[in-house]
Protein backbone atom coordinates (compact mmCIF):
# COMPACT_ATOMS: atom_id res chain seq x y z
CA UNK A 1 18.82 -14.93 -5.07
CA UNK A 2 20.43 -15.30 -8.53
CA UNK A 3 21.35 -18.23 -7.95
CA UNK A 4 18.06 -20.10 -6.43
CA UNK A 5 16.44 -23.10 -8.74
CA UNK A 6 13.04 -22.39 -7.22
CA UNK A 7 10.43 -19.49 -7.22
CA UNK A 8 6.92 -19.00 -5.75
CA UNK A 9 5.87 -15.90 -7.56
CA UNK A 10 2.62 -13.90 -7.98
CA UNK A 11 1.36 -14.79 -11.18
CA UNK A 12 2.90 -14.53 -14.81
CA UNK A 13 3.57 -11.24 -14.45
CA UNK A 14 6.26 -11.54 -11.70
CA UNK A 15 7.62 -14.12 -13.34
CA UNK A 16 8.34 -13.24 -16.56
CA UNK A 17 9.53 -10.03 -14.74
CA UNK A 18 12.34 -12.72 -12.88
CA UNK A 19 13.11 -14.58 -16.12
CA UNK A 20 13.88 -11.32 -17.59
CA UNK A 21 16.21 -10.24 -15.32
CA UNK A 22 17.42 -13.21 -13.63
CA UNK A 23 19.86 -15.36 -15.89
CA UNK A 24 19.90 -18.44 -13.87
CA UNK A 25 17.10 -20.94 -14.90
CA UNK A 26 14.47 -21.79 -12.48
CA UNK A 27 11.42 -23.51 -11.85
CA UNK A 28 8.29 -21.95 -10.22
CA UNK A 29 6.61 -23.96 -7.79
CA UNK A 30 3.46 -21.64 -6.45
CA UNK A 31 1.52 -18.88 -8.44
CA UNK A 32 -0.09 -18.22 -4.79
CA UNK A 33 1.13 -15.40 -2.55
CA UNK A 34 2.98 -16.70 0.72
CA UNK A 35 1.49 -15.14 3.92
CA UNK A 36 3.36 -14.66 6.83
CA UNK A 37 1.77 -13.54 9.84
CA UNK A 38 -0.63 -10.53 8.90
CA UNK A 39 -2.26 -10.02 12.58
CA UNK A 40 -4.59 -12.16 14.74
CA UNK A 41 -7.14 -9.74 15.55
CA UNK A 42 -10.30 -9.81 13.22
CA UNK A 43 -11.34 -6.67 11.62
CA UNK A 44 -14.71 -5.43 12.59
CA UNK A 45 -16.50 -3.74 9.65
CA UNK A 46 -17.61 0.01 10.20
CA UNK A 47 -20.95 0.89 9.46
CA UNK A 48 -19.92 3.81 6.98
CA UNK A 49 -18.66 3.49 3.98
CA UNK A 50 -14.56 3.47 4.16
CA UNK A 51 -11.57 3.32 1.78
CA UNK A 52 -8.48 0.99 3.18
CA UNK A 53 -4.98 2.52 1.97
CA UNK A 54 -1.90 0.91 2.96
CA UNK A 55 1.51 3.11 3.34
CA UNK A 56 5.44 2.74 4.14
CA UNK A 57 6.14 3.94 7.24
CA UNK A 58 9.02 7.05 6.90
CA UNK A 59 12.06 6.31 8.66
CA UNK A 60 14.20 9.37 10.68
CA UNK A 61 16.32 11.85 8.14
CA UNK A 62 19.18 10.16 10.20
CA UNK A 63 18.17 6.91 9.89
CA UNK A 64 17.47 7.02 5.69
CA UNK A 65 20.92 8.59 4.84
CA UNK A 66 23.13 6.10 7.09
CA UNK A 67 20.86 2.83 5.38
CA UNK A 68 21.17 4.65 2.06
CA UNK A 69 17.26 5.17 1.50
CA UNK A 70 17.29 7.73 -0.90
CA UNK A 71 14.31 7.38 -2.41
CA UNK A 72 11.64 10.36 -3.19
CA UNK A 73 9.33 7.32 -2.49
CA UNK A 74 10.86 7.06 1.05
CA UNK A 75 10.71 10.79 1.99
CA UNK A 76 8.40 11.55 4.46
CA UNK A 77 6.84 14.25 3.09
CA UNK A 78 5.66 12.20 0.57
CA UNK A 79 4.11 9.63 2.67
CA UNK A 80 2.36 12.05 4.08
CA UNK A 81 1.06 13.35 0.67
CA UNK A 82 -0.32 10.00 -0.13
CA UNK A 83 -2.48 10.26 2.92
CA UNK A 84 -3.38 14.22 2.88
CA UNK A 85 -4.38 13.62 -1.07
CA UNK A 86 -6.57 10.10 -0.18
CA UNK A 87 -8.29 12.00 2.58
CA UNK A 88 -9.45 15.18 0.68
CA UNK A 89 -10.72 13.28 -1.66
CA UNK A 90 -12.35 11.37 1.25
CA UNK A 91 -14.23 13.98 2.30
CA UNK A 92 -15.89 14.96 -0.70
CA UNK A 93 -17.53 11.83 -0.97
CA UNK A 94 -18.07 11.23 2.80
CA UNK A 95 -15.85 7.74 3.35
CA UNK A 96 -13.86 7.10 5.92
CA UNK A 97 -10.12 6.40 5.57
CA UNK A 98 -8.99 3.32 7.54
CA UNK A 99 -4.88 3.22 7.75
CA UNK A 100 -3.12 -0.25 8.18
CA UNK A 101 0.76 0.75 8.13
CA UNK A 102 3.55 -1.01 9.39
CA UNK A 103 4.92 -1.69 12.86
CA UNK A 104 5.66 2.16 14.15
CA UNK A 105 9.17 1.94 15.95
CA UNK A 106 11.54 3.86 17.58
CA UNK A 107 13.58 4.85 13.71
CA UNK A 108 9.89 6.62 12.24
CA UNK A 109 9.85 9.64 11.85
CA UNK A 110 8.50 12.19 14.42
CA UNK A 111 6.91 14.49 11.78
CA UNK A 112 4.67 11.46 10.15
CA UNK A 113 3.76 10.51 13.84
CA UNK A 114 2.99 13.70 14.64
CA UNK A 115 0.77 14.49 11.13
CA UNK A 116 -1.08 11.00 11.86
CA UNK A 117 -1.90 11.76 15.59
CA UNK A 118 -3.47 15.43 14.06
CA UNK A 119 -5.31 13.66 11.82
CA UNK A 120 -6.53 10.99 14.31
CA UNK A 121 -7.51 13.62 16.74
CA UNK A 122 -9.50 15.63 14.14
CA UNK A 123 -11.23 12.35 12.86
CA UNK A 124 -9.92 12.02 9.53
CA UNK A 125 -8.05 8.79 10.02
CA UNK A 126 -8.54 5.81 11.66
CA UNK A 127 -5.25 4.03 12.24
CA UNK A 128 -5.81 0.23 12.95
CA UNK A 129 -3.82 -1.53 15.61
CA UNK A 130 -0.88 -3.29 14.30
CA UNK A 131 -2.42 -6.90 15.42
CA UNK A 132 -5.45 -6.35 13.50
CA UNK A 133 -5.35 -8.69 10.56
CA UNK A 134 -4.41 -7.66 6.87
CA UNK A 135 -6.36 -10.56 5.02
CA UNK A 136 -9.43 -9.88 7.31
CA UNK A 137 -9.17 -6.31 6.49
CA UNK A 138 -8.54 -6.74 2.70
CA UNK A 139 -11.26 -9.07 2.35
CA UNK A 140 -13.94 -6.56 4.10
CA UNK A 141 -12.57 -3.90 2.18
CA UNK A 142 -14.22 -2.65 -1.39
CA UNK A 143 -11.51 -0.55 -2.58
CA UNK A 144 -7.82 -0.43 -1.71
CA UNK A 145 -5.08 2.13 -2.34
CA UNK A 146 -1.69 1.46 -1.62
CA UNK A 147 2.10 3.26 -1.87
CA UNK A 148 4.03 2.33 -4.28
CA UNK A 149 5.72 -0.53 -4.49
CA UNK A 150 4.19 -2.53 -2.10
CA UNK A 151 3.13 -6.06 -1.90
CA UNK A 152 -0.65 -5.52 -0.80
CA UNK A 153 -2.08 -4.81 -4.20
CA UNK A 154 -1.26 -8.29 -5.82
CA UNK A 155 -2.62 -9.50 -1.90
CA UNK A 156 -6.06 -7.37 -2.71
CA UNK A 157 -5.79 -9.09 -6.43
CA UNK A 158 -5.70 -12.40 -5.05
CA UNK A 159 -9.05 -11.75 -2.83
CA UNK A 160 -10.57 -9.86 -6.23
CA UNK A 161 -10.43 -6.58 -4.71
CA UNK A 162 -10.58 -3.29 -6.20
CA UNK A 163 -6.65 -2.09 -5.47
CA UNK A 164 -5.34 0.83 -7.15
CA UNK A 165 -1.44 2.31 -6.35
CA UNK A 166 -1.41 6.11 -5.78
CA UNK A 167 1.75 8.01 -6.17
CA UNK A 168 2.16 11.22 -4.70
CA UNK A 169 4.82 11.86 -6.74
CA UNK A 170 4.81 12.97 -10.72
CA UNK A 171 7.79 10.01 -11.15
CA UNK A 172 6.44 7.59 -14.08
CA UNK A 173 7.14 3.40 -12.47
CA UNK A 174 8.21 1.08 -15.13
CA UNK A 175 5.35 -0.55 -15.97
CA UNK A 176 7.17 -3.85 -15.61
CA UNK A 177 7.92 -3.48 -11.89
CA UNK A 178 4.34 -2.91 -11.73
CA UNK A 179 3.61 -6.50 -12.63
CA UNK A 180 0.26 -5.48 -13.81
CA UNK A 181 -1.20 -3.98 -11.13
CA UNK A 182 -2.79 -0.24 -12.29
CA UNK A 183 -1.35 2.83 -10.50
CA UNK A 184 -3.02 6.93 -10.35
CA UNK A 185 -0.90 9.81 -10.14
CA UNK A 186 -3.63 12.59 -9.98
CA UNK A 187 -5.80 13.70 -7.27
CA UNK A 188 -8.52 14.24 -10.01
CA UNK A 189 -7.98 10.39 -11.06
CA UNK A 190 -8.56 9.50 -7.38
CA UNK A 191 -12.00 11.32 -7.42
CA UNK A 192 -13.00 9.83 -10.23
CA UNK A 193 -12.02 6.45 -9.24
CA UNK A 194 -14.08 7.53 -5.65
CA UNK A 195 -17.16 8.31 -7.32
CA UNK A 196 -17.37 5.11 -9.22
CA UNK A 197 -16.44 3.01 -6.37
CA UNK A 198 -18.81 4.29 -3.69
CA UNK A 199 -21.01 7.38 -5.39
CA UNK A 200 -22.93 4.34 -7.82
């Protein structure tokens, strides 16, 4: 990576991010996000009014210790904070949470399956199918929230969506690895940012 002449970054943010901490010289040849394949299945816009969040999914204890993930960010419990906080807020202005995660496998981890099916059953969640297409579903989408770091909120940028992170974690990111994008890290921030996205 060091070592590559060429980068497609985000914008001028990400790449004054890479000249900073990338010695080599390079040249950028795209400011446009590559997409890969993001689903083939259309999404079909709900009547209601709905807030799309995007998470990681948690891997096994097991599994995070013998790949080194020791990230708080990686901890389930925290995953499932990010959801718990985005739906009580939810509910107090009467939108519906859609979840697009990634590709559940046999390495998640029972206790976020287990809190998503609850909250499936007791119709707090609606968890798309994994086929269901990201760009359709960020460009039908009016607001966005996202875990931390992921790639989806320079995606939503790129479409001129509303994208916020939300950390469910008091651990200040480096605004630099942020690469502009804006993050919350208070439940009171999200309801505020709820009311003047859908209660206007």
């Amino acid at each position: 990576l060091i070592n590559w002449d060429y980068f497609s970054v985000w914008g001028k943010n990400h790449e004054s991010y890479l000249k900073k901490n990338i010695k080599n010289k390079f040249d950028v040849i795209s400011y446009k996000p590559i997409f890969l394949n993001t689903g083939y299945i259309e999404f079909k816009i709900p009547k209601e009014k709905f807030v799309t969040i995007f998470d990681i999914t948690p891997a096994r204890p097991i599994f995070r210790k013998s790949n080194y993930f020791s990230s708080e960010f990686a901890d389930t419990k925290n995953v499932i904070k990010f959801i718990d906080d985005i739906i009580k807020i939810s509910k107090i202005h009467n939108v519906k949470v859609i979840l697009k995660n990634k590709r559940l496998s046999g390495n998640s981890d029972k206790k976020y399956l287990n809190y998503l099916n609850k909250q499936i059953i007791s119709n707090n969640l609606l968890l798309l199918n994994e086929n269901v297409s990201s760009i359709s579903l960020i460009k039908s989408s009016k607001l966005i929230i996202s875990y931390p770091l992921t790639s989806i909120s320079k995606l939503s940028s790129y479409f001129n969506i509303s994208n916020f992170y939300y950390s469910p974690i008091d651990i200040n990111i480096d605004k630099e690895r942020l690469l502009g994008s804006e993050i919350l890290y208070k439940k009171d921030e999200l309801d505020k940012l709820f009311s003047n996205t859908f209660d206007t």
